[in-house]
Protein backbone atom coordinates (compact mmCIF):
# COMPACT_ATOMS: atom_id res chain seq x y z
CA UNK A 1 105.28 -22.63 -18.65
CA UNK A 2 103.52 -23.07 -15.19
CA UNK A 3 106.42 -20.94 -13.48
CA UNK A 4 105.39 -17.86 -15.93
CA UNK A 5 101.57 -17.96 -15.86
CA UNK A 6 99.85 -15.53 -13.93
CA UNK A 7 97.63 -17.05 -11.38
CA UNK A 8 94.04 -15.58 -11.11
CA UNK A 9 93.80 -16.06 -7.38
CA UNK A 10 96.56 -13.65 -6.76
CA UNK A 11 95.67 -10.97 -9.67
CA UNK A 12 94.60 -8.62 -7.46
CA UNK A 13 97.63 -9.12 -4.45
CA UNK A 14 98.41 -5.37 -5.07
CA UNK A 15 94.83 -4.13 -3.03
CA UNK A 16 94.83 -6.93 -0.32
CA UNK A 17 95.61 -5.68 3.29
CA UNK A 18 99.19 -6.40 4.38
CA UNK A 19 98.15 -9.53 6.72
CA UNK A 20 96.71 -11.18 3.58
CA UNK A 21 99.28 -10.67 1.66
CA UNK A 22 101.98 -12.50 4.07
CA UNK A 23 99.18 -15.34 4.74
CA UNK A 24 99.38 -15.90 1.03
CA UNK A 25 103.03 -15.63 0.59
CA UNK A 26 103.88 -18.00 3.56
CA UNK A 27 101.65 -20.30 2.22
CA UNK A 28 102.91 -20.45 -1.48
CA UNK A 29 106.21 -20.97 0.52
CA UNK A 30 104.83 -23.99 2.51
CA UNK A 31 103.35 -25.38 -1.26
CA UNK A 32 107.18 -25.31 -2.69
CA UNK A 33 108.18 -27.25 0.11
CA UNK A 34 105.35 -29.97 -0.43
CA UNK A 35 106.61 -29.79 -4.09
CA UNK A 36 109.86 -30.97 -3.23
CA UNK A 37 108.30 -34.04 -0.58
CA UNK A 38 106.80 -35.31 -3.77
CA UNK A 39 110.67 -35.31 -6.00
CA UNK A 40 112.13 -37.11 -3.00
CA UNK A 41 112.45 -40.51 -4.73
CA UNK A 42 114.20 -38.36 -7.47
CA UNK A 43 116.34 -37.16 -5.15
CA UNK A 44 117.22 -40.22 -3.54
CA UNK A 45 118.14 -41.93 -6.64
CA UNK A 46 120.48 -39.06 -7.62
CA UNK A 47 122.24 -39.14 -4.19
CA UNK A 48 123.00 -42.79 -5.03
CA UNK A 49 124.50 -42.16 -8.49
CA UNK A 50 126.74 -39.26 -6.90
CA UNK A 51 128.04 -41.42 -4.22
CA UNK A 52 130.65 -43.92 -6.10
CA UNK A 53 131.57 -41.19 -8.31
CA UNK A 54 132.56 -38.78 -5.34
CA UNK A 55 133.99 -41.60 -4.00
CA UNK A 56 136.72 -41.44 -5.98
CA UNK A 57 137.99 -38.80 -7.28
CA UNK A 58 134.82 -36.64 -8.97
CA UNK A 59 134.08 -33.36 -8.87
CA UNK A 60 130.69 -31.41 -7.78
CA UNK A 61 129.74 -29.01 -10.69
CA UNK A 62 126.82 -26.48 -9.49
CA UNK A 63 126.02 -24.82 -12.93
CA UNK A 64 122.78 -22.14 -13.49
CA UNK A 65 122.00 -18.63 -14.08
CA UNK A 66 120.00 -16.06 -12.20
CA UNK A 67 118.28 -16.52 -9.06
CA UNK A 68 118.95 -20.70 -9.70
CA UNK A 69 122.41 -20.07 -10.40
CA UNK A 70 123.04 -17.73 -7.17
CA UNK A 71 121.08 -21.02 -4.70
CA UNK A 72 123.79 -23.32 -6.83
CA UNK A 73 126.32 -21.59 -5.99
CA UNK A 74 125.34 -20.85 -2.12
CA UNK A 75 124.71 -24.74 -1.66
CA UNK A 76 128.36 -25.82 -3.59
CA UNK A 77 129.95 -22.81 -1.42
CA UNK A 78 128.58 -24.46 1.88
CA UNK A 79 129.82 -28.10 1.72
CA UNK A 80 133.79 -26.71 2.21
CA UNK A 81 133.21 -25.41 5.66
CA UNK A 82 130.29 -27.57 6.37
CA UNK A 83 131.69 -31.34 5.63
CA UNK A 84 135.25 -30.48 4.10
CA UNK A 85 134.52 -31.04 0.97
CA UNK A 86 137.79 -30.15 -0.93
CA UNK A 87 137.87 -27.08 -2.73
CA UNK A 88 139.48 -28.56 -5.68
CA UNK A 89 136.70 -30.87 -6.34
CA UNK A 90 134.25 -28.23 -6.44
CA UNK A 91 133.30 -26.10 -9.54
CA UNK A 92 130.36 -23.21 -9.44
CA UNK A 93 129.12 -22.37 -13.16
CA UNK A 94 127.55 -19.12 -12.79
CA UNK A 95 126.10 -17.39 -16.20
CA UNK A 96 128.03 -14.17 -16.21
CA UNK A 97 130.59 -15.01 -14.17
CA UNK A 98 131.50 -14.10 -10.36
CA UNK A 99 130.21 -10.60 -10.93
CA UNK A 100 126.38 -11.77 -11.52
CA UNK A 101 126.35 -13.55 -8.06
CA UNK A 102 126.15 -9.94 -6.52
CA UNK A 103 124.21 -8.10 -9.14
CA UNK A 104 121.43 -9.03 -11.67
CA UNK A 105 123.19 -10.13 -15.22
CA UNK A 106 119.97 -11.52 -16.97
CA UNK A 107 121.12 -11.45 -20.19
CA UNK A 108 124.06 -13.70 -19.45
CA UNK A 109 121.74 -16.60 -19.42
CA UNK A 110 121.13 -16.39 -23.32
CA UNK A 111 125.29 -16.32 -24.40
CA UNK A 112 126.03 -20.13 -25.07
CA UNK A 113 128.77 -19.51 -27.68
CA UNK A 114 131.83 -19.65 -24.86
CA UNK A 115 130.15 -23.11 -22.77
CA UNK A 116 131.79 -26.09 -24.87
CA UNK A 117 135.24 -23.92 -24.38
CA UNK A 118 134.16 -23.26 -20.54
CA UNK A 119 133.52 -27.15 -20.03
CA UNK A 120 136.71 -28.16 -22.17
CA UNK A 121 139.11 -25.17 -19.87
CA UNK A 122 137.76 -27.18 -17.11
CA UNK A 123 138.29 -30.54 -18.02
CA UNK A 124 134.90 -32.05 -16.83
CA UNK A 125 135.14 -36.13 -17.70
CA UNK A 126 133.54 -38.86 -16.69
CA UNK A 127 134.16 -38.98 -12.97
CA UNK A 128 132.55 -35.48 -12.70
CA UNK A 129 128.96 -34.95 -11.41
CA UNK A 130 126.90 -31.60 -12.58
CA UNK A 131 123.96 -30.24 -10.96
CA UNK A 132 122.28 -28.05 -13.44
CA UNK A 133 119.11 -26.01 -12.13
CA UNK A 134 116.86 -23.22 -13.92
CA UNK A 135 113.34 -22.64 -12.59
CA UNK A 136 111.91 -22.75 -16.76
CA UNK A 137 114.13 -25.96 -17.35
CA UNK A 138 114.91 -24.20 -20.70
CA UNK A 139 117.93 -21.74 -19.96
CA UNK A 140 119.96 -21.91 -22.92
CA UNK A 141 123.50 -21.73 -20.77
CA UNK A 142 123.00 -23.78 -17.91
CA UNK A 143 121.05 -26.53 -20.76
CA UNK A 144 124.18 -26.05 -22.91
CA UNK A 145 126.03 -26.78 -19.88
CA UNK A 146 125.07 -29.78 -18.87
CA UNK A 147 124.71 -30.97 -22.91
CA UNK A 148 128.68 -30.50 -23.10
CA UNK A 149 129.31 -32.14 -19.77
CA UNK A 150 127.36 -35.20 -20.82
CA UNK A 151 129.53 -35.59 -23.99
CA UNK A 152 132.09 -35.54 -22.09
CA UNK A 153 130.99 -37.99 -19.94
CA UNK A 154 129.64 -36.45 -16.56
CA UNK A 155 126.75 -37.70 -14.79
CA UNK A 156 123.87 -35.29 -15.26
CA UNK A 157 121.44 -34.03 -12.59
CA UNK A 158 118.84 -31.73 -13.86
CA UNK A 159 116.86 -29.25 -11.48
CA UNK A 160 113.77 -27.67 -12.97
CA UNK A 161 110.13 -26.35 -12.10
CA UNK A 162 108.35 -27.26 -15.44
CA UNK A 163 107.58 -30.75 -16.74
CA UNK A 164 109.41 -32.16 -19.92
CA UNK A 165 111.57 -29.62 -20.58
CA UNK A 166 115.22 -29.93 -22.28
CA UNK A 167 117.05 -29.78 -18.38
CA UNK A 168 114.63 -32.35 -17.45
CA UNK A 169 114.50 -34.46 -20.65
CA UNK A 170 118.34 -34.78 -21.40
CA UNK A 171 119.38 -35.53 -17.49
CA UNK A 172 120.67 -38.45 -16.16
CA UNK A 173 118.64 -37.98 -13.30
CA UNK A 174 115.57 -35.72 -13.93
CA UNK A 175 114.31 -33.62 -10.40
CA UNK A 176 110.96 -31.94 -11.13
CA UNK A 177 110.16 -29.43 -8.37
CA UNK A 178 106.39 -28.64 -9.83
CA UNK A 179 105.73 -25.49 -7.62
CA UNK A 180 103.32 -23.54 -10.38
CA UNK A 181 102.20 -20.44 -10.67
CA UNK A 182 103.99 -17.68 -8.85
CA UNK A 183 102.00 -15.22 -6.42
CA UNK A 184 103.80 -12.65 -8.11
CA UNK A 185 103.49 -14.43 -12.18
CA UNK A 186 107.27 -14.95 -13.39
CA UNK A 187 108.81 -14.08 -10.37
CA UNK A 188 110.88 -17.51 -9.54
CA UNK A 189 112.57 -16.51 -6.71
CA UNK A 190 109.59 -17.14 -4.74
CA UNK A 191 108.04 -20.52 -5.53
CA UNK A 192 110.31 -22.15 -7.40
CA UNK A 193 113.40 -20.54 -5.52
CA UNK A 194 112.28 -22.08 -2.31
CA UNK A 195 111.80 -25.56 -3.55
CA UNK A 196 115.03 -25.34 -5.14
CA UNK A 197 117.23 -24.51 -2.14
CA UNK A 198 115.83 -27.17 0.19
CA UNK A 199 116.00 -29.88 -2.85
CA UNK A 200 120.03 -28.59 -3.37
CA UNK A 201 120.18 -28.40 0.01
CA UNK A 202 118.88 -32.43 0.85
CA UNK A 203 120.54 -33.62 -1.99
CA UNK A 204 123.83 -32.37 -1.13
CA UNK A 205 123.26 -33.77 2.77
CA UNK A 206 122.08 -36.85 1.99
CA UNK A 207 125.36 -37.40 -0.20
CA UNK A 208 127.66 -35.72 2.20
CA UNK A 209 126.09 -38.27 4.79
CA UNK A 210 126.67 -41.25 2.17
CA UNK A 211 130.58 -40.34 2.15
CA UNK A 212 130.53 -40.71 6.15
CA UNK A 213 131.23 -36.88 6.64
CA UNK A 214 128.53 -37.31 9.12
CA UNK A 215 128.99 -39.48 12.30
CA UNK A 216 125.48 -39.65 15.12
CA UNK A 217 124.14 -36.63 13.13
CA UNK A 218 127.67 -34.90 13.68
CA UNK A 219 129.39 -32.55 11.84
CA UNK A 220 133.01 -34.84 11.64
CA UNK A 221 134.31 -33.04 9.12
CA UNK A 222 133.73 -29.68 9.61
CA UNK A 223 136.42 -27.49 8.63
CA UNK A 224 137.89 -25.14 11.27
CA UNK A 225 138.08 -22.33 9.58
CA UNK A 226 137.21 -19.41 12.26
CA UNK A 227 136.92 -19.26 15.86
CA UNK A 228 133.10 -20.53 16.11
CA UNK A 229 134.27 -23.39 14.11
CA UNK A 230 137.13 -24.13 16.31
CA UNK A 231 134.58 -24.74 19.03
CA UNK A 232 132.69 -27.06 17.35
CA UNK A 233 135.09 -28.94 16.51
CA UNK A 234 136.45 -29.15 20.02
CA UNK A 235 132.47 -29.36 21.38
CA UNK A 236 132.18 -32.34 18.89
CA UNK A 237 135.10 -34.37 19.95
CA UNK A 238 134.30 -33.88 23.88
CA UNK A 239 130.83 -34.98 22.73
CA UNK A 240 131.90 -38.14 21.43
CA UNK A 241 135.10 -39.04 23.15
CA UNK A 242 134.06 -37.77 26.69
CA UNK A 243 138.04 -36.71 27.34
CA UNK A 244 139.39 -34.00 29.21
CA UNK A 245 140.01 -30.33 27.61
CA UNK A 246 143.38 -31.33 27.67
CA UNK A 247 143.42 -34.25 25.74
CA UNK A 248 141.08 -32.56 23.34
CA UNK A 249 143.09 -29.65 22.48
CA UNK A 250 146.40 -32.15 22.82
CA UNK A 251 144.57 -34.77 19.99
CA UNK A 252 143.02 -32.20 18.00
CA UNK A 253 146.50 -30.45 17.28
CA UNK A 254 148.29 -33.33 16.44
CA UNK A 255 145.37 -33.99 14.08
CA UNK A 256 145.36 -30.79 12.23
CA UNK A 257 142.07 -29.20 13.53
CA UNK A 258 140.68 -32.34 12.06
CA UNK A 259 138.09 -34.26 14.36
CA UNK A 260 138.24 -37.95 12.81
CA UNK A 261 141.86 -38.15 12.81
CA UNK A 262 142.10 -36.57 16.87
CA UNK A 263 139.44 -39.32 17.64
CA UNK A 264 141.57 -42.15 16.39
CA UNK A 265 144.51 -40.31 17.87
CA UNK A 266 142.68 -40.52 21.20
CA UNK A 267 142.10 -44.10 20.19
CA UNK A 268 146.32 -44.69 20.36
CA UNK A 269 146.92 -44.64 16.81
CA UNK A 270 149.50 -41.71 15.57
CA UNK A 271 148.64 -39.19 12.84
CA UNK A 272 149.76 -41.20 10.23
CA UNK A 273 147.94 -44.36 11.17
CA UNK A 274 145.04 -42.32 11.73
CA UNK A 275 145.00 -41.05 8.14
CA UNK A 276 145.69 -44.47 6.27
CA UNK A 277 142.59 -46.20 8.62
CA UNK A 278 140.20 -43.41 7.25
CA UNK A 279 141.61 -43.81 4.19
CA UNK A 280 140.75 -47.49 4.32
CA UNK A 281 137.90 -46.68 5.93
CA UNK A 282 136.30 -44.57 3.27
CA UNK A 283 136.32 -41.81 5.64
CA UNK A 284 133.74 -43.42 7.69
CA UNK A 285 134.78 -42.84 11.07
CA UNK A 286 132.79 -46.19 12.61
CA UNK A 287 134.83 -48.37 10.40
CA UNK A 288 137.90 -47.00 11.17
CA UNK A 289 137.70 -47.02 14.36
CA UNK A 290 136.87 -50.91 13.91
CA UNK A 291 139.88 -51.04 12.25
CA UNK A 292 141.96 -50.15 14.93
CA UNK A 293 141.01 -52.29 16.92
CA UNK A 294 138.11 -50.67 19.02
CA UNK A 295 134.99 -53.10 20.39
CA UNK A 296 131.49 -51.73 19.45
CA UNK A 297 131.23 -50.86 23.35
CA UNK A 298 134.29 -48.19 22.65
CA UNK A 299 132.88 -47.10 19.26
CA UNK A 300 131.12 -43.08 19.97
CA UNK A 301 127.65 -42.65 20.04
CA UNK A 302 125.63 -39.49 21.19
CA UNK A 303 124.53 -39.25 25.13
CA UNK A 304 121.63 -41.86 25.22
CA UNK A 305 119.66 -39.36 27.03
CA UNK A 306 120.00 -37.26 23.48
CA UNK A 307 119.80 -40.43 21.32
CA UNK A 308 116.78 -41.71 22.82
CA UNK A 309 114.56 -38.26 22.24
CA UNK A 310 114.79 -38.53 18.47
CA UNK A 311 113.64 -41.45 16.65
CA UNK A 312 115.69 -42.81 14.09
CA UNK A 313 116.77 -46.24 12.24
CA UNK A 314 120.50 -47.13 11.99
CA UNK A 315 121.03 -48.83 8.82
CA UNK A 316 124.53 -49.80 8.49
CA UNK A 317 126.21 -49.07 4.76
């Protein structure tokens, strides 16, 4: 496996001056992230498999062991806050439980013997979407895993750093991050690590984009969950609705903290009307503010000032 050989270039690391040492390491770092530019297409295609099946009503299932379980797990644990995403229709599969997230539980990768009754206690079906990722492709619990999700029906994404193995072969939609050798040889926290958080962490966007949780590059459905957060969401809606701090504060109660609903409400529809549009809507906030009767003129954009610094093409789903 390319993730376990030693690399000659960096077998003597342990004499090089300190300076050399971080040149290297920063720019093994920069190589996982070209690793990932190249599985982009990958990744693309397995944002658009997710997307009708989180439509409805799917679940996310991060599942992995070790340092690839832990970057699962941070990525699942990010999109509640982050875009809303409810917390029922998220499920983290971490080899060894909740206690390995904090300390190293190695051996938890190799006990298989409890996953079809895991899977079953959780009822993955069809509608469900798992995301397994290990660095060798070969770890026997997140590969059992995503074997008993399959025959149950989920849609399979597979995460690895080594070419045709099991993870890889038996996915729906195969993701080969091919970062090599390590600088330090087996050590795929590093390397592979790196490309695997900013793959989890595009994939993830670009579906969470897809659903409309995103409106002008927007955080619409972040969830208020602590002061900070309360600000954004207040800093969001003055963004896009220009409206006093009154108005803001006035829509965004009567909204429940939540920023699509207080921008319809600002709109003149009520609560309830403002929850059946986005519900008709798809939770895209452009369409449902379409469907209440706004003209494209009234529709929220960013400041063109803002808009016109960044290039970007508007496709329209």
């Amino acid at each position: 496996m390319e993730t376990e050989r030693a690399s000659p270039r960096f077998s003597d690391i342990d004499r090089w001056e300190p300076g050399d040492i971080l040149d290297a390491l920063i720019e093994s770092q920069m190589a996982a992230v070209a690793a990932v530019r190249a599985a982009l297409p990958a990744i693309q295609q397995a944002a658009a498999a997710m997307q009708p099946l989180l439509s409805g009503a799917g679940r996310l299932i991060y599942v992995g062991a070790g340092t690839s379980g832990r970057l699962a797990v941070q990525d699942g644990a990010e999109l509640i806050p982050t875009f809303n995403w409810p917390r029922e229709r998220l499920l983290l599969l971490m080899a060894g439980g909740k206690d390995a997230l904090l300390r190293s539980a190695e051996g938890a990768e190799d006990q298989i013997d409890q996953v079809a009754r895991l899977i079953q206690q959780h009822r993955i079906e069809a509608a469900d979407v798992i995301i397994a990722v290990a660095a060798s492709g070969t770890t026997p619990f997140t590969v059992a895993c995503m074997r008993e999700a399959k025959r149950r029906g989920a849609f399979a994404i597979g995460i690895a750093n080594n070419r045709s193995t099991p993870l890889l072969i038996e996915a729906d939609c195969p993701i080969l991050l091919e970062t090599g050798p390590e600088p330090i040889a087996g050590s795929t926290r590093m390397k592979a690590g790196t490309a695997q958080r900013v793959a989890l962490n595009l994939l993830s966007t670009l579906v969470m984009i897809r659903l409309g949780r995103v409106h002008e590059g927007l955080m619409v459905d972040v969830q208020a969950v602590n002061a900070k957060l309360v600000g954004r969401s207040q800093n969001i809606l003055r963004r896009l609705s220009g409206r006093s701090e009154h108005e803001l504060r006035d829509a965004l109660e009567r909204a429940g903290g939540n920023v699509k609903k207080a921008m319809l409400i600002l709109h003149g529809c009520t609560p309830d009307k403002a929850a059946a549009l986005l519900q008709e809507a798809g939770g895209r906030l452009r369409i449902a503010l379409r469907l209440a009767g706004c003209s494209e003129a009234e529709i929220p954009t960013v400041d063109a000032d803002v808009a016109s610094a960044v290039p970007h093409k508007v496709e329209e789903k």
